[in-house]
C-alpha atoms as a PDB file:
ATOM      1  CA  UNK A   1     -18.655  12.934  20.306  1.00  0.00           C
ATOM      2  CA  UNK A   2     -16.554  10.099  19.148  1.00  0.00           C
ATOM      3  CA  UNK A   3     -16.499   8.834  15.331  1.00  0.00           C
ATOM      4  CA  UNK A   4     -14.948   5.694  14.481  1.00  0.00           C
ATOM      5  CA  UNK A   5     -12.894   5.864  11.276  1.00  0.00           C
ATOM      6  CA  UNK A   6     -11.816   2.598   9.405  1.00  0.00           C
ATOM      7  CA  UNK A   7      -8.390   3.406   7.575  1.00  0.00           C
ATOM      8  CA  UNK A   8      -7.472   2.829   3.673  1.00  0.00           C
ATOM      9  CA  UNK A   9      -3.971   1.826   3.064  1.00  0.00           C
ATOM     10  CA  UNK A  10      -2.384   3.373   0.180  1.00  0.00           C
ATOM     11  CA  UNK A  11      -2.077   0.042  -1.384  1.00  0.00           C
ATOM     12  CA  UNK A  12      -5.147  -2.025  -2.207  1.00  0.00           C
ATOM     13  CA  UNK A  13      -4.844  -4.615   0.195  1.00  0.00           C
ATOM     14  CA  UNK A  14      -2.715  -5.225   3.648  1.00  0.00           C
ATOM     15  CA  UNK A  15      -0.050  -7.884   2.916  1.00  0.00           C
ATOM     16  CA  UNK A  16      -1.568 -10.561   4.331  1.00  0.00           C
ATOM     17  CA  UNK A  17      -4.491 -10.225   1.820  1.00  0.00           C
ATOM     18  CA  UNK A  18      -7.227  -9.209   3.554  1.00  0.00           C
ATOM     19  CA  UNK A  19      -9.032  -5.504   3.108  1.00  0.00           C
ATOM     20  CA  UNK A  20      -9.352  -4.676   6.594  1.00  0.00           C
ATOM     21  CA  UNK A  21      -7.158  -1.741   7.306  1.00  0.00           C
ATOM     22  CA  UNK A  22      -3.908  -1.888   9.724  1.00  0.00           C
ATOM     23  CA  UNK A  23      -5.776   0.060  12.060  1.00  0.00           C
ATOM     24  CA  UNK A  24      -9.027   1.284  13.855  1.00  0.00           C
ATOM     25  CA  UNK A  25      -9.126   5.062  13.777  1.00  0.00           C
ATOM     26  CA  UNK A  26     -10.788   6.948  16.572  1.00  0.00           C
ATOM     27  CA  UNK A  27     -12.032  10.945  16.455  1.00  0.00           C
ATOM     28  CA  UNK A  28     -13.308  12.110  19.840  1.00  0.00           C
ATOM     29  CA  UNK A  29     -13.950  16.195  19.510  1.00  0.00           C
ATOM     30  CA  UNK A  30     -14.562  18.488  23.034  1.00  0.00           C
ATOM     31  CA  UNK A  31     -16.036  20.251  23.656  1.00  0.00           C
ATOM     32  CA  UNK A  32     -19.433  18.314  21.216  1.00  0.00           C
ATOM     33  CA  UNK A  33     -20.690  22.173  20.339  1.00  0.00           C
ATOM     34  CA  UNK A  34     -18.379  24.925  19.990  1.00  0.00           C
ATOM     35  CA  UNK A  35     -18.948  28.873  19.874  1.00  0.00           C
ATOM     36  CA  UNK A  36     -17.797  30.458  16.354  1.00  0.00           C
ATOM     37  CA  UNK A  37     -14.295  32.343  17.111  1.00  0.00           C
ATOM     38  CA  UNK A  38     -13.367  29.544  19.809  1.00  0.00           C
ATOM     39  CA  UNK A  39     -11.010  26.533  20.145  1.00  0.00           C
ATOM     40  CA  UNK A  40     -11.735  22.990  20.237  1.00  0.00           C
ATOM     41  CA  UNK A  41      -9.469  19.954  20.563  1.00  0.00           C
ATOM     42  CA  UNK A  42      -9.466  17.062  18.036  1.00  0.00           C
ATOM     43  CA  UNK A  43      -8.095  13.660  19.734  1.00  0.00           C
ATOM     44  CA  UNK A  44      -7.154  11.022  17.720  1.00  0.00           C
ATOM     45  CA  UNK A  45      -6.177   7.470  18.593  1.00  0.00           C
ATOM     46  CA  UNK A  46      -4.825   4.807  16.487  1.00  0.00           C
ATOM     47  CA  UNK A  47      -5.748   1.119  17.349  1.00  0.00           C
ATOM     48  CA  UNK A  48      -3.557  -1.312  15.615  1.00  0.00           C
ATOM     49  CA  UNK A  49      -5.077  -4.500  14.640  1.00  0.00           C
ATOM     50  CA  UNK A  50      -3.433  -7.581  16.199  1.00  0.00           C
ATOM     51  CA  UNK A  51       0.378  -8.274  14.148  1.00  0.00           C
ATOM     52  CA  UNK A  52       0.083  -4.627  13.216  1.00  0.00           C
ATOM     53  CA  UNK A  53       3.030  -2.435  14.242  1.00  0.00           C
ATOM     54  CA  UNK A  54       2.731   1.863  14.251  1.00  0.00           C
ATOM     55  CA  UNK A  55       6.273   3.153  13.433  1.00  0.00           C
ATOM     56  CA  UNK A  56       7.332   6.300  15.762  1.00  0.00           C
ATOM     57  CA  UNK A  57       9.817   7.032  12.747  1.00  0.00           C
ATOM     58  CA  UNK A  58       8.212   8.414  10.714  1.00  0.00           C
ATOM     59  CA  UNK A  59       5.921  10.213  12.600  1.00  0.00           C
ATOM     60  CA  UNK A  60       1.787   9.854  12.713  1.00  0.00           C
ATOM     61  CA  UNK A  61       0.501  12.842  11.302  1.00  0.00           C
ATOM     62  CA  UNK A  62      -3.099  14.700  11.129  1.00  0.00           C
ATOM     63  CA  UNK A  63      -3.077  17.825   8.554  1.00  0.00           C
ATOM     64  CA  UNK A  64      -6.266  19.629   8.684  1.00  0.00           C
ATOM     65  CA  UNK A  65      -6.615  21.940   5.974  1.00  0.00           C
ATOM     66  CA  UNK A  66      -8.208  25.778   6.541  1.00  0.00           C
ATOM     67  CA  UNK A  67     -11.812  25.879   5.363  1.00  0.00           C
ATOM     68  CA  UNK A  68     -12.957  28.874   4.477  1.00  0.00           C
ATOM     69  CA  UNK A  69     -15.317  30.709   6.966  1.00  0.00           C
ATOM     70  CA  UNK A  70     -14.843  27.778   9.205  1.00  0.00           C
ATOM     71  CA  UNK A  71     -11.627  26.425  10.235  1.00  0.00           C
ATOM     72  CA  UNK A  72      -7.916  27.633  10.815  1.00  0.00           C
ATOM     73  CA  UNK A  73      -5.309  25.101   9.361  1.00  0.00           C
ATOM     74  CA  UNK A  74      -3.971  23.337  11.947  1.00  0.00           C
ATOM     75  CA  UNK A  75      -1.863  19.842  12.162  1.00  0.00           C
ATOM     76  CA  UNK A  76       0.441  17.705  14.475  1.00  0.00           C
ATOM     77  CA  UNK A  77       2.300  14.890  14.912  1.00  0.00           C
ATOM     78  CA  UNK A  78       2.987  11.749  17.352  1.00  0.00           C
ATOM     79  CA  UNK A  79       6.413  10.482  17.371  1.00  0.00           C
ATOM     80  CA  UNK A  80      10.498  10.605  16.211  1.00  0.00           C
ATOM     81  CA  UNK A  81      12.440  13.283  14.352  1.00  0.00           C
ATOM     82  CA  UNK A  82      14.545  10.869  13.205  1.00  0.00           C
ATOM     83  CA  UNK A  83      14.821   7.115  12.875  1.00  0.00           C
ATOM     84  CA  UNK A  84      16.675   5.114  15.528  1.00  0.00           C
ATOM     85  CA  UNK A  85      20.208   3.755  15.246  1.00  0.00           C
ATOM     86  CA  UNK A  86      20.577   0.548  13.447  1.00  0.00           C
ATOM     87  CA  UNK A  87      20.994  -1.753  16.445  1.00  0.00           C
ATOM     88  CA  UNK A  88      17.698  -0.148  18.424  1.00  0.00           C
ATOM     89  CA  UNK A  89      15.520  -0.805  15.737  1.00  0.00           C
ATOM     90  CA  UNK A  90      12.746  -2.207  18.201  1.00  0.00           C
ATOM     91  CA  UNK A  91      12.808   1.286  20.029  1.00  0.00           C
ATOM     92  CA  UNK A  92      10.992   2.476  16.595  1.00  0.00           C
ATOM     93  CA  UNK A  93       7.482   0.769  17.443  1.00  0.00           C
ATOM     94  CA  UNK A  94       4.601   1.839  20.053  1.00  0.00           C
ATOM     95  CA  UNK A  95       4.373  -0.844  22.395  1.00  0.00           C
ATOM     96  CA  UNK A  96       1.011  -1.553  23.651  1.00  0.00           C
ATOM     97  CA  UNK A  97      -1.319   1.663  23.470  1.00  0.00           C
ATOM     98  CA  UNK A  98      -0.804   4.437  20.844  1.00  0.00           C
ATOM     99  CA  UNK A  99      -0.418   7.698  22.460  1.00  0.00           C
ATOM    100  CA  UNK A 100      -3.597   9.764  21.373  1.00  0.00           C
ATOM    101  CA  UNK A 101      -2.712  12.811  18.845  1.00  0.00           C
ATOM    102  CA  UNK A 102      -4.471  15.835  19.655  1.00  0.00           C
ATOM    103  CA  UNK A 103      -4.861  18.658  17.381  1.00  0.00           C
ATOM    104  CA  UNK A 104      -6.687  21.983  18.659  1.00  0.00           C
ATOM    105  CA  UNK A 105      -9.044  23.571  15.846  1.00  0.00           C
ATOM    106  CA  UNK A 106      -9.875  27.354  15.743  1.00  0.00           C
ATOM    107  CA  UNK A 107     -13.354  28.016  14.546  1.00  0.00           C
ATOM    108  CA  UNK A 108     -13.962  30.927  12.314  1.00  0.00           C
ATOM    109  CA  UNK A 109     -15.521  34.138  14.050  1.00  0.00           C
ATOM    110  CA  UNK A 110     -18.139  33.936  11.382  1.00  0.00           C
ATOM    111  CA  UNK A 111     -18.701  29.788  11.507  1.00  0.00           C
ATOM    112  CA  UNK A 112     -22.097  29.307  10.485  1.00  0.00           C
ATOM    113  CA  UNK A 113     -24.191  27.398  13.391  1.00  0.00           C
ATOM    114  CA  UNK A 114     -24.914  23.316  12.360  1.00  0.00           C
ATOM    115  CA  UNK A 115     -22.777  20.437  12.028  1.00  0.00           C
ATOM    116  CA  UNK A 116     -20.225  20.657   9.675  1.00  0.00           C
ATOM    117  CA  UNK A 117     -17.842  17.461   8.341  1.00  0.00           C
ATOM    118  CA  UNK A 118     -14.100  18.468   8.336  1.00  0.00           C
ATOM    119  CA  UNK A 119     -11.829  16.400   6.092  1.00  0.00           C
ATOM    120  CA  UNK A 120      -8.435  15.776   7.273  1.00  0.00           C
ATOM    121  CA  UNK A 121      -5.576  13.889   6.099  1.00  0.00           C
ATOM    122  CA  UNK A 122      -3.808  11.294   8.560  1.00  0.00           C
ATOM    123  CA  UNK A 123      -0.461   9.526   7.320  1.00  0.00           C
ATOM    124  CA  UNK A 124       1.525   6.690   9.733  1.00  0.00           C
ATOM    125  CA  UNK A 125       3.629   4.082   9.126  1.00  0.00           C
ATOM    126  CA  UNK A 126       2.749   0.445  10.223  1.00  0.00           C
ATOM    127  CA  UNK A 127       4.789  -2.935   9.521  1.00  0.00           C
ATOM    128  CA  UNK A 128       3.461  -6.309   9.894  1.00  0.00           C
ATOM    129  CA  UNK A 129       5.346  -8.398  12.841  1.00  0.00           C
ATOM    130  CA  UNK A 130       4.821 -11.787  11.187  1.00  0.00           C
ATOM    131  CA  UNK A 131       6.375 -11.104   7.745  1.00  0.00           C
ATOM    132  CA  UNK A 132       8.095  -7.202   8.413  1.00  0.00           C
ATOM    133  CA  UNK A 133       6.439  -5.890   5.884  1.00  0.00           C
ATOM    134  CA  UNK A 134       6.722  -2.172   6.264  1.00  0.00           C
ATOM    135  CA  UNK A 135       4.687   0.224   3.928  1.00  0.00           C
ATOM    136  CA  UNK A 136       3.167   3.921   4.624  1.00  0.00           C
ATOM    137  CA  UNK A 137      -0.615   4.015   4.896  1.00  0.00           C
ATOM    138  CA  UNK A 138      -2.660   7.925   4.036  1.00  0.00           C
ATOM    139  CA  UNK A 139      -6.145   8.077   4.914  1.00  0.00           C
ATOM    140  CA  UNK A 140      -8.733  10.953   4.683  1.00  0.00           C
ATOM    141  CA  UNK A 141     -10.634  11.321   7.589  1.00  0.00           C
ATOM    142  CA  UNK A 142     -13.581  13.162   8.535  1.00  0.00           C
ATOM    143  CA  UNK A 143     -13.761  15.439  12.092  1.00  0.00           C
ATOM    144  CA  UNK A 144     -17.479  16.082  12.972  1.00  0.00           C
ATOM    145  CA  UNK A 145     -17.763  20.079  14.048  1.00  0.00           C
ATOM    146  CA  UNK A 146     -20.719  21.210  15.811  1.00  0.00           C
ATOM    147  CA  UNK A 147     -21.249  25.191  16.193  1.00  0.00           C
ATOM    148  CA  UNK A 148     -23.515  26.078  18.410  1.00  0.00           C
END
Protein backbone atom coordinates (compact mmCIF):
# COMPACT_ATOMS: atom_id res chain seq x y z
CA UNK A 1 0.00 0.00 0.00
CA UNK A 2 1.53 3.31 -0.71
CA UNK A 3 0.00 6.77 0.66
CA UNK A 4 1.18 9.91 -0.63
CA UNK A 5 1.66 12.56 2.07
CA UNK A 6 1.98 16.35 1.14
CA UNK A 7 4.25 18.02 3.93
CA UNK A 8 3.44 21.32 6.14
CA UNK A 9 6.39 23.41 6.89
CA UNK A 10 6.51 24.77 10.26
CA UNK A 11 6.27 28.17 8.86
CA UNK A 12 3.25 29.25 6.85
CA UNK A 13 4.67 29.47 3.60
CA UNK A 14 8.09 28.16 1.77
CA UNK A 15 10.31 31.22 1.12
CA UNK A 16 9.67 31.64 -2.18
CA UNK A 17 5.94 32.27 -1.37
CA UNK A 18 4.16 29.63 -2.54
CA UNK A 19 2.17 26.90 -0.14
CA UNK A 20 3.34 23.89 -1.72
CA UNK A 21 5.49 22.04 0.71
CA UNK A 22 9.46 21.44 0.20
CA UNK A 23 8.69 18.00 -0.37
CA UNK A 24 6.46 15.02 -1.59
CA UNK A 25 6.17 12.49 1.20
CA UNK A 26 5.78 8.84 0.37
CA UNK A 27 4.42 5.85 2.97
CA UNK A 28 4.66 2.41 1.39
CA UNK A 29 3.76 -0.32 4.38
CA UNK A 30 4.61 -4.44 3.76
CA UNK A 31 3.46 -6.48 4.20
CA UNK A 32 -0.56 -4.49 3.15
CA UNK A 33 -2.25 -6.87 6.10
CA UNK A 34 -0.44 -7.84 9.08
CA UNK A 35 -1.18 -10.60 11.86
CA UNK A 36 -1.72 -8.96 15.50
CA UNK A 37 1.68 -9.75 17.55
CA UNK A 38 3.80 -9.41 14.18
CA UNK A 39 6.21 -6.92 12.53
CA UNK A 40 5.75 -4.79 9.64
CA UNK A 41 8.08 -2.30 7.95
CA UNK A 42 7.13 1.37 7.34
CA UNK A 43 9.25 2.92 4.27
CA UNK A 44 9.36 6.34 3.84
CA UNK A 45 10.78 8.44 1.03
CA UNK A 46 11.22 12.06 0.77
CA UNK A 47 10.93 13.71 -2.75
CA UNK A 48 12.27 17.16 -2.79
CA UNK A 49 10.63 19.55 -5.04
CA UNK A 50 12.93 21.05 -7.70
CA UNK A 51 15.52 24.00 -5.76
CA UNK A 52 14.69 22.07 -2.62
CA UNK A 53 17.68 20.74 -0.68
CA UNK A 54 17.22 17.73 2.37
CA UNK A 55 20.01 18.42 4.95
CA UNK A 56 21.82 15.02 6.20
CA UNK A 57 22.74 17.27 9.34
CA UNK A 58 20.35 17.25 11.06
CA UNK A 59 19.01 14.10 10.51
CA UNK A 60 15.34 13.08 8.85
CA UNK A 61 13.44 11.65 11.48
CA UNK A 62 10.03 9.47 11.79
CA UNK A 63 8.81 9.10 15.63
CA UNK A 64 5.90 6.88 15.85
CA UNK A 65 4.32 7.05 19.06
CA UNK A 66 2.95 3.60 21.02
CA UNK A 67 -0.81 3.30 20.64
CA UNK A 68 -2.37 1.54 23.00
CA UNK A 69 -3.51 -2.06 22.10
CA UNK A 70 -1.99 -1.46 18.76
CA UNK A 71 1.41 -0.32 18.19
CA UNK A 72 4.95 -0.46 19.92
CA UNK A 73 6.80 2.98 19.77
CA UNK A 74 9.20 2.81 17.36
CA UNK A 75 11.35 5.64 15.34
CA UNK A 76 14.52 6.18 13.13
CA UNK A 77 16.52 8.33 11.40
CA UNK A 78 18.32 9.00 7.85
CA UNK A 79 21.48 10.83 8.01
CA UNK A 80 24.67 12.70 10.11
CA UNK A 81 25.50 12.70 13.81
CA UNK A 82 27.02 15.72 13.40
CA UNK A 83 27.30 18.57 10.94
CA UNK A 84 30.20 18.66 8.47
CA UNK A 85 33.33 20.78 8.78
CA UNK A 86 33.05 24.28 7.62
CA UNK A 87 34.81 23.93 4.28
CA UNK A 88 32.61 20.56 3.21
CA UNK A 89 29.52 22.20 3.64
CA UNK A 90 28.14 20.69 0.24
CA UNK A 91 28.82 17.10 1.73
CA UNK A 92 25.65 18.10 4.07
CA UNK A 93 22.93 17.67 1.19
CA UNK A 94 21.39 14.36 -0.52
CA UNK A 95 22.31 14.52 -3.96
CA UNK A 96 19.85 13.19 -6.31
CA UNK A 97 17.52 10.47 -4.59
CA UNK A 98 16.73 10.51 -0.82
CA UNK A 99 17.62 7.32 0.73
CA UNK A 100 14.19 5.74 1.87
CA UNK A 101 13.77 5.64 5.91
CA UNK A 102 12.39 2.54 7.08
CA UNK A 103 10.93 2.05 10.38
CA UNK A 104 9.68 -1.59 11.47
CA UNK A 105 6.28 -1.44 13.56
CA UNK A 106 5.31 -4.17 16.13
CA UNK A 107 1.63 -4.81 16.22
CA UNK A 108 -0.01 -5.44 19.49
CA UNK A 109 -0.82 -9.24 20.31
CA UNK A 110 -4.32 -8.05 20.92
CA UNK A 111 -4.58 -5.48 17.62
CA UNK A 112 -8.06 -5.44 16.79
CA UNK A 113 -8.62 -6.71 12.97
CA UNK A 114 -9.53 -3.45 10.36
CA UNK A 115 -7.61 -0.66 9.14
CA UNK A 116 -6.32 1.51 11.53
CA UNK A 117 -4.60 5.26 10.75
CA UNK A 118 -1.27 5.66 12.69
CA UNK A 119 -0.08 9.23 13.25
CA UNK A 120 3.52 9.82 13.17
CA UNK A 121 5.68 12.72 13.41
CA UNK A 122 8.45 13.32 10.60
CA UNK A 123 11.02 16.31 11.12
CA UNK A 124 13.98 17.17 8.23
CA UNK A 125 15.74 19.95 7.36
CA UNK A 126 15.58 21.42 3.75
CA UNK A 127 17.28 24.78 2.35
CA UNK A 128 16.39 26.43 -0.78
CA UNK A 129 19.45 26.39 -3.47
CA UNK A 130 18.42 29.66 -5.13
CA UNK A 131 18.32 31.97 -2.07
CA UNK A 132 19.98 29.37 0.94
CA UNK A 133 17.34 29.71 2.89
CA UNK A 134 17.59 27.02 5.48
CA UNK A 135 14.64 26.39 7.98
CA UNK A 136 13.40 22.98 9.79
CA UNK A 137 10.10 21.65 8.48
CA UNK A 138 7.70 18.99 11.21
CA UNK A 139 4.93 17.30 9.67
CA UNK A 140 2.36 14.76 11.09
CA UNK A 141 1.87 12.00 9.01
CA UNK A 142 -0.47 9.27 8.85
CA UNK A 143 0.79 5.26 8.33
CA UNK A 144 -2.22 3.17 7.08
CA UNK A 145 -2.20 -0.35 9.28
CA UNK A 146 -4.17 -3.16 8.10
CA UNK A 147 -4.67 -6.27 10.62
CA UNK A 148 -5.80 -9.02 9.22
Amino acid sequence: MLLVVSSAVASADTPSGSSEPPVKIAIAVAPQAVAAGSELAVTVRLVPRPGIKLNKYPKIKLQVPAVSGLVAAAENSLGNAAPPPANQLDANYFHGDVDPLTVTLRMDAQAAKGRHDVRAKLSYFYCVAASGYCAPAKTDVTIPVTVR
